[in-house]
C-alpha atoms as a PDB file:
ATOM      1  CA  UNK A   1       0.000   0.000   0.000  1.00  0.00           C
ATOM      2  CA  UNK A   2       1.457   3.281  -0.671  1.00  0.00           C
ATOM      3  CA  UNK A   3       0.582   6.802  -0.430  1.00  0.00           C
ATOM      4  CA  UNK A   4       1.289   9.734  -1.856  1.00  0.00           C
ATOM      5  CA  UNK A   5       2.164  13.310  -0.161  1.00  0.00           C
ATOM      6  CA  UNK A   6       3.194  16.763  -1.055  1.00  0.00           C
ATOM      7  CA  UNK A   7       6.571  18.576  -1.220  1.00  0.00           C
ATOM      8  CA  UNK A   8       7.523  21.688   0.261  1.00  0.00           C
ATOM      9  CA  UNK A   9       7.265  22.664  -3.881  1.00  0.00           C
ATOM     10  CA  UNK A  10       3.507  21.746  -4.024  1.00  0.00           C
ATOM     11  CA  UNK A  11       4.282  18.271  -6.235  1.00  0.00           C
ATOM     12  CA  UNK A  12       2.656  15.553  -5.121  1.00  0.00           C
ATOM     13  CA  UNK A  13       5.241  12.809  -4.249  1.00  0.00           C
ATOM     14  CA  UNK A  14       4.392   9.196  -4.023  1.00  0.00           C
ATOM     15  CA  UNK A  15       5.532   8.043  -0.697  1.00  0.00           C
ATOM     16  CA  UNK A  16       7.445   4.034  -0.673  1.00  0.00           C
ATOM     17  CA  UNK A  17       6.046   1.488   1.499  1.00  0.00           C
ATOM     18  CA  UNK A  18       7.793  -1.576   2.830  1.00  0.00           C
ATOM     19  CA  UNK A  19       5.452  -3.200   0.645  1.00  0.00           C
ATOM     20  CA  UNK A  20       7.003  -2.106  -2.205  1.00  0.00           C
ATOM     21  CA  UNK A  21      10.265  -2.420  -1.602  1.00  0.00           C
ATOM     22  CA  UNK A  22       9.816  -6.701  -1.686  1.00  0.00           C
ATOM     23  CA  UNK A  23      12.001  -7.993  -4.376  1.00  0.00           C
ATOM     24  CA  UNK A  24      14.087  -5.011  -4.506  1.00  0.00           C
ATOM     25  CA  UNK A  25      17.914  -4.748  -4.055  1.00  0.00           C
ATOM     26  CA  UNK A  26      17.012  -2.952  -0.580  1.00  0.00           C
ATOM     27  CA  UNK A  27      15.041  -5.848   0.479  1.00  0.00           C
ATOM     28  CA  UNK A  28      17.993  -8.171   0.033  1.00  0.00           C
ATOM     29  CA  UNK A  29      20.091  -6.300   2.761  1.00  0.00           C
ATOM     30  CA  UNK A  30      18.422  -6.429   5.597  1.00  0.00           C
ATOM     31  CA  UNK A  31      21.263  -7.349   7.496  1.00  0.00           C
ATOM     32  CA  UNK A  32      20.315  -6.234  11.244  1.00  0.00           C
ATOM     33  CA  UNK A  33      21.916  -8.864  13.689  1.00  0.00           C
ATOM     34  CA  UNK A  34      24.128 -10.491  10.982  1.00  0.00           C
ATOM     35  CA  UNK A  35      26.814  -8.015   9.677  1.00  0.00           C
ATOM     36  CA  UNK A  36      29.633  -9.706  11.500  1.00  0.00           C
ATOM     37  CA  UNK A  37      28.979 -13.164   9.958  1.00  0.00           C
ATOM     38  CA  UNK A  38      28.370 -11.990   6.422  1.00  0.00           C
ATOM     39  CA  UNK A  39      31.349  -9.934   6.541  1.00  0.00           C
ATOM     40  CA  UNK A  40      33.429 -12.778   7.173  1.00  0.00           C
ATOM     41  CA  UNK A  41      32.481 -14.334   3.549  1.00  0.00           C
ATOM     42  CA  UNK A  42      33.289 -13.411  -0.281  1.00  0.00           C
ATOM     43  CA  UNK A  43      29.534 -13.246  -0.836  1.00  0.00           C
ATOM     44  CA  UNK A  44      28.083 -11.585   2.772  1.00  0.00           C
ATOM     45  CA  UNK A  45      31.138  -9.120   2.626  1.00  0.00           C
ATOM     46  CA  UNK A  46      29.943  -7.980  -1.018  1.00  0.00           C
ATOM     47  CA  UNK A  47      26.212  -7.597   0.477  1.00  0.00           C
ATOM     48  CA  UNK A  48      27.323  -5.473   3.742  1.00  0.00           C
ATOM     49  CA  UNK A  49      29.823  -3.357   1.173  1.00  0.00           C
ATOM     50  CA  UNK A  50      26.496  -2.965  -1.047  1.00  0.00           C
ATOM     51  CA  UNK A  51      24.055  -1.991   1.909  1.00  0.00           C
ATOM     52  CA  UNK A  52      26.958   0.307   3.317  1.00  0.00           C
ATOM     53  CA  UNK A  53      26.409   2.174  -0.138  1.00  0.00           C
ATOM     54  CA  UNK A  54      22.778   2.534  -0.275  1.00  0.00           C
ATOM     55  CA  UNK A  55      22.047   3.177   3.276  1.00  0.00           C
ATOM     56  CA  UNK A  56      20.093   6.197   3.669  1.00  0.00           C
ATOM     57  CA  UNK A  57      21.880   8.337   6.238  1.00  0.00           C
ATOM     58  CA  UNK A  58      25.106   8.190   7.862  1.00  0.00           C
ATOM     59  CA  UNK A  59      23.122   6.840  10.762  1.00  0.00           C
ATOM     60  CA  UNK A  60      21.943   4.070   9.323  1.00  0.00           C
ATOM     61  CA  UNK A  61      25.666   3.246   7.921  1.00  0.00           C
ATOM     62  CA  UNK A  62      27.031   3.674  11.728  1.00  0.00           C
ATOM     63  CA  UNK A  63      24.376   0.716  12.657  1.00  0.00           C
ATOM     64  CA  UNK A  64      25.524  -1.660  10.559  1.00  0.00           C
ATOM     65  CA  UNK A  65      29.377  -0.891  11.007  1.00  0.00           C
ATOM     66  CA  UNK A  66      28.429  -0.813  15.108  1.00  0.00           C
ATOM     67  CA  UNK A  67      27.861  -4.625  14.733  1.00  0.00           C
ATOM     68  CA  UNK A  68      31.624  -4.938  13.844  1.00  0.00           C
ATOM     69  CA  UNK A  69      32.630  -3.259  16.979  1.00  0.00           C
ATOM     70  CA  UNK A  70      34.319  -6.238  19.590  1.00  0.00           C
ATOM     71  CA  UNK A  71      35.408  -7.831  15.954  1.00  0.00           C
ATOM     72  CA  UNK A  72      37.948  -5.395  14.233  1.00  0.00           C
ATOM     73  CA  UNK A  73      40.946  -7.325  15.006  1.00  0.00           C
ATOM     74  CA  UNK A  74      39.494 -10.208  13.665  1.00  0.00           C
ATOM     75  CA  UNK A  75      38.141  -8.070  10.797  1.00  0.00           C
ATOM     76  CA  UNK A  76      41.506  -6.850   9.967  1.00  0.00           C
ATOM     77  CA  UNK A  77      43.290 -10.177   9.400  1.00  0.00           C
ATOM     78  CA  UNK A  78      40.274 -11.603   7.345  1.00  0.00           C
ATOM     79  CA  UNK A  79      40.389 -11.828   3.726  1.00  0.00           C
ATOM     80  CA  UNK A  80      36.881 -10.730   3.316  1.00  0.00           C
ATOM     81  CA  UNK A  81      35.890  -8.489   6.539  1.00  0.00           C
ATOM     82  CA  UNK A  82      38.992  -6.107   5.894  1.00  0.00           C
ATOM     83  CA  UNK A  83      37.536  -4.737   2.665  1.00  0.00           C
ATOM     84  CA  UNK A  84      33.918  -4.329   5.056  1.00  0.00           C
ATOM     85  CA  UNK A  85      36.344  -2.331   7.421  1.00  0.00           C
ATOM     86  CA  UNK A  86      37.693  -0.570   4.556  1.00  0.00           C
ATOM     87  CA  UNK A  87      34.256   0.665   3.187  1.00  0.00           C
ATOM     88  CA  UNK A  88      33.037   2.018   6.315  1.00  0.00           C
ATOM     89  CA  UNK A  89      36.384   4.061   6.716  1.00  0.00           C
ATOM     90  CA  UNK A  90      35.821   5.190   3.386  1.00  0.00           C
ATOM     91  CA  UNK A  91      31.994   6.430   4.095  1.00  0.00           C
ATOM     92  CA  UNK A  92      31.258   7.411   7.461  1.00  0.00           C
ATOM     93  CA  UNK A  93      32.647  10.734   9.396  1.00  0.00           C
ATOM     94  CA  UNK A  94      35.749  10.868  11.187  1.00  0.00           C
ATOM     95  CA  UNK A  95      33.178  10.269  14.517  1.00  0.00           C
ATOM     96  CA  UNK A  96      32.015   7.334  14.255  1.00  0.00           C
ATOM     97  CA  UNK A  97      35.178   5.470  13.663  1.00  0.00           C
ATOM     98  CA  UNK A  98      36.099   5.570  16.980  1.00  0.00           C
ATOM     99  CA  UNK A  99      36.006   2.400  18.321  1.00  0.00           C
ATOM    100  CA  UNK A 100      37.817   1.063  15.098  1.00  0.00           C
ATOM    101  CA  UNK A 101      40.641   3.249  16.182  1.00  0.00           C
ATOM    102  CA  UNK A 102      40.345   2.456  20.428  1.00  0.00           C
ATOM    103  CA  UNK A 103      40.231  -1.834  19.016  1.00  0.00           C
ATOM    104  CA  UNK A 104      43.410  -1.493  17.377  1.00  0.00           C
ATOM    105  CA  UNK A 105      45.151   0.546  20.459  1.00  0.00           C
ATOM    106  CA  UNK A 106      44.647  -2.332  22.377  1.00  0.00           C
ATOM    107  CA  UNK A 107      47.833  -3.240  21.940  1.00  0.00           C
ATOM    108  CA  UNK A 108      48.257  -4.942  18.527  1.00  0.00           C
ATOM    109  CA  UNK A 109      48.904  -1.674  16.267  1.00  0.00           C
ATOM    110  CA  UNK A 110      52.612  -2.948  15.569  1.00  0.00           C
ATOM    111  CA  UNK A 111      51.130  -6.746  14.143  1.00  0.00           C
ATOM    112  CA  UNK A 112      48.931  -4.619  12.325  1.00  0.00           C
ATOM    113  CA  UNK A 113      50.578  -2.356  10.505  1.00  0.00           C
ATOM    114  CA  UNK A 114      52.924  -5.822   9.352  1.00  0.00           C
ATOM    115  CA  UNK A 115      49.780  -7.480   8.023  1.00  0.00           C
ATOM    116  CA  UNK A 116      48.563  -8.018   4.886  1.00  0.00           C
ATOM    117  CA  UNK A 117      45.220  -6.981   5.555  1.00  0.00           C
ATOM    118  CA  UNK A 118      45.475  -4.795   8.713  1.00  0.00           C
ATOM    119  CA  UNK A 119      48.104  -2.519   6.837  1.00  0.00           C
ATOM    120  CA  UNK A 120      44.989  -1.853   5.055  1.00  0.00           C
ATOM    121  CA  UNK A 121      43.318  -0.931   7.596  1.00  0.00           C
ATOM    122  CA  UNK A 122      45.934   1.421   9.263  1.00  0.00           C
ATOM    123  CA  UNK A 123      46.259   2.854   5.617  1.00  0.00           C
ATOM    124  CA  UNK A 124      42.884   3.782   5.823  1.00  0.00           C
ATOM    125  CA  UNK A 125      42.350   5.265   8.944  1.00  0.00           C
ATOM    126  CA  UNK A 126      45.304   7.798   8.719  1.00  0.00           C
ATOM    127  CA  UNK A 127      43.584   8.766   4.658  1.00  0.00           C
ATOM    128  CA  UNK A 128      40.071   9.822   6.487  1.00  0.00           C
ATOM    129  CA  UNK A 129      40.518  10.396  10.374  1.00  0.00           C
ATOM    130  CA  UNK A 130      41.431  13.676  11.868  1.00  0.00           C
ATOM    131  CA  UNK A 131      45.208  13.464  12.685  1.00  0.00           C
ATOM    132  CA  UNK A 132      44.361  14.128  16.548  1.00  0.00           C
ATOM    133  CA  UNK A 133      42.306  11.228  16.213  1.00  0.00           C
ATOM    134  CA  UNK A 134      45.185   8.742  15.002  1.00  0.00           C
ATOM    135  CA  UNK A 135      48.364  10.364  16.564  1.00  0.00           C
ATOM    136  CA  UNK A 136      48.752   7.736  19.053  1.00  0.00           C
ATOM    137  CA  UNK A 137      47.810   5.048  16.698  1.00  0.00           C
ATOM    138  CA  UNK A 138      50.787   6.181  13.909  1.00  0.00           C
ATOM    139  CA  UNK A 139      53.016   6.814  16.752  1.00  0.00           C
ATOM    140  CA  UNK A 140      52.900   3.314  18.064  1.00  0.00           C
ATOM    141  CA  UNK A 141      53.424   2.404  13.982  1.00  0.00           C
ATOM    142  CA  UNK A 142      56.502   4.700  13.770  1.00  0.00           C
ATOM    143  CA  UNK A 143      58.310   3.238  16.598  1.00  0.00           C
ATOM    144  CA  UNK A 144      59.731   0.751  14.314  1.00  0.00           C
ATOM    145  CA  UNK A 145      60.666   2.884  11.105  1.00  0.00           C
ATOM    146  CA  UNK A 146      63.822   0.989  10.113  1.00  0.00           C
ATOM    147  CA  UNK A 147      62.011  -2.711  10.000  1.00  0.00           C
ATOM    148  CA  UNK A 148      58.575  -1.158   9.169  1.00  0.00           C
ATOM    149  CA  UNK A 149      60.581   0.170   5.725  1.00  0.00           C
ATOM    150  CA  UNK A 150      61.624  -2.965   4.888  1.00  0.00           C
ATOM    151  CA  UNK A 151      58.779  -5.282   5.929  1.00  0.00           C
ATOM    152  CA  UNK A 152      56.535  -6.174   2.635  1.00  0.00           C
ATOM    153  CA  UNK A 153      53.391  -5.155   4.213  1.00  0.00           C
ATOM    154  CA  UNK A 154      54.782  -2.110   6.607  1.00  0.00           C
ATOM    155  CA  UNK A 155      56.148  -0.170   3.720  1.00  0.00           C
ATOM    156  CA  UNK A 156      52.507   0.765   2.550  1.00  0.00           C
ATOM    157  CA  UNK A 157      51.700   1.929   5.835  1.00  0.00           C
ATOM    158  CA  UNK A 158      55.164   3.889   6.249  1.00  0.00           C
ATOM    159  CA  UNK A 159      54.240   5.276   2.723  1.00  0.00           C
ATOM    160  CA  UNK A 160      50.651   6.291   3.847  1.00  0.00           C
ATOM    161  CA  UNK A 161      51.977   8.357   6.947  1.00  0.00           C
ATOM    162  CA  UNK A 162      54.678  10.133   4.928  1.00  0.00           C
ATOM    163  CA  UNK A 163      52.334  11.298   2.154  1.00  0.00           C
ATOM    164  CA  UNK A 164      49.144  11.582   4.519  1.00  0.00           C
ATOM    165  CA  UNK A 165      50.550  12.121   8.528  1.00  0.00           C
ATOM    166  CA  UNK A 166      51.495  15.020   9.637  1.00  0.00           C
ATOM    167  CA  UNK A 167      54.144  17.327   8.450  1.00  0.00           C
ATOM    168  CA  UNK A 168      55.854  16.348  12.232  1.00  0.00           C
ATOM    169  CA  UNK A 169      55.257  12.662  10.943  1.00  0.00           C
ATOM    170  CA  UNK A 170      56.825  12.901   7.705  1.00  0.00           C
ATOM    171  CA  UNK A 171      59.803  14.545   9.099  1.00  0.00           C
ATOM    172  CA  UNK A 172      60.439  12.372  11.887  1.00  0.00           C
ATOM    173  CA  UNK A 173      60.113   8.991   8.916  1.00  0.00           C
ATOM    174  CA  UNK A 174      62.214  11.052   6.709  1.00  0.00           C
ATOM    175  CA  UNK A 175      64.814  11.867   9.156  1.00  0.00           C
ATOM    176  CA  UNK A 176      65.370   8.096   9.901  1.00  0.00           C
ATOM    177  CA  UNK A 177      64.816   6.571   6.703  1.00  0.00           C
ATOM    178  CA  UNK A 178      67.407   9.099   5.700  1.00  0.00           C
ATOM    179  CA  UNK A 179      70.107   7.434   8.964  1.00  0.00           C
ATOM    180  CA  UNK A 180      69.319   4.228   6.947  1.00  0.00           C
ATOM    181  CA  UNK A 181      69.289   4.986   3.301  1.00  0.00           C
ATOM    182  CA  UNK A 182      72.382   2.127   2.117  1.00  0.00           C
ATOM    183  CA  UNK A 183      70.188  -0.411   4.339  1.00  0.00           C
ATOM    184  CA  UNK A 184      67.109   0.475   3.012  1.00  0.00           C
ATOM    185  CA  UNK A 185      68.420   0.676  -0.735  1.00  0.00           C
ATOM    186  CA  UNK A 186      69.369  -3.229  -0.495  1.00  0.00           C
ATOM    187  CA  UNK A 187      66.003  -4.281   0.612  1.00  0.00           C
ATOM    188  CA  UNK A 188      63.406  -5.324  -2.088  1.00  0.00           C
ATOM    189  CA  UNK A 189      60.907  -4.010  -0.132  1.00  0.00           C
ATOM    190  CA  UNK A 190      62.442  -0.638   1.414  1.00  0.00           C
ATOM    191  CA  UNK A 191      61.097   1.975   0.816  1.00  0.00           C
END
């Protein structure tokens, strides 16, 4: 059953029931309660990328990425859940991203920023936070410039700070990369 009402412009507007929505690509991703175990798979994580997209409001985006919250570590070293983790970087404020930022402080930036999926993650997070909001998460990654540099995964993250961090960041990598330059120039994966 639908309805029809009238814009602020005097057109009449026909108003979209639940009803009509059956059979729709919105019907399909109803996801409430079951974000986390979709994410996890090739399919699900495709379906939670897609309802990330189309959600109506930032609000609506925050409740679905909200379900990930307790699972971001685990989200970060899956082959499917990262890329979830990735979209909702990507599309909701700086505000809401919070407790993807306080998970990872728990004590596990360093294994993150070495693996193949969490450098993602890290990558991610520096490209769309404020900088106040990751300082202490990019500090924790810098403490290890030399081996970061040269680690196959670490380099994108090292890369990411020095064209994204701070201009205090980017000094601080250059200034050591710079102390290591004949080290770093034999690696195949310095930077």
């Amino acid at each position: 059953c639908s309805s029809s009402a009238m814009s602020h412009w005097g057109e009449e507007i026909e108003e979209v029931s639940s009803e009509d929505l059956q059979g729709s690509p919105l019907d399909d991703l109803q996801l409430e309660g079951r974000v986390w175990s979709l994410s996890k798979e090739a399919h699900g994580c495709r379906q939670v990328q897609t309802a990330l997209d189309s959600a109506p409001s930032d609000a609506a985006r925050e409740a679905l990425a909200l379900e990930l919250r307790g699972h971001v570590l685990e989200a970060c070293k899956c082959p499917h859940a990262n890329h979830v983790l990735q979209k909702m970087i990507l599309l909701l404020p700086a505000s809401s991203l919070q407790f993807i930022v306080d998970e990872l402080m728990a004590g596990v930036v360093a294994q993150m920023v070495r693996h193949k999926y969490g450098c993602r993650i890290i990558q991610r997070l520096v490209e769309h936070c404020r900088a106040s909001q990751v300082q202490k998460l990019v500090e924790i990654a810098l403490k290890d410039i030399p081996a970061l540099s040269r680690h196959p995964y670490g380099t994108y993250a090292i890369q990411n700070i020095l064209q994204r961090g701070t201009h205090e960041q980017s000094r601080w990598i250059l200034a050591v990369v710079t102390k290591g330059i004949r080290v770093l120039g034999a690696e195949s994966n310095g930077c």
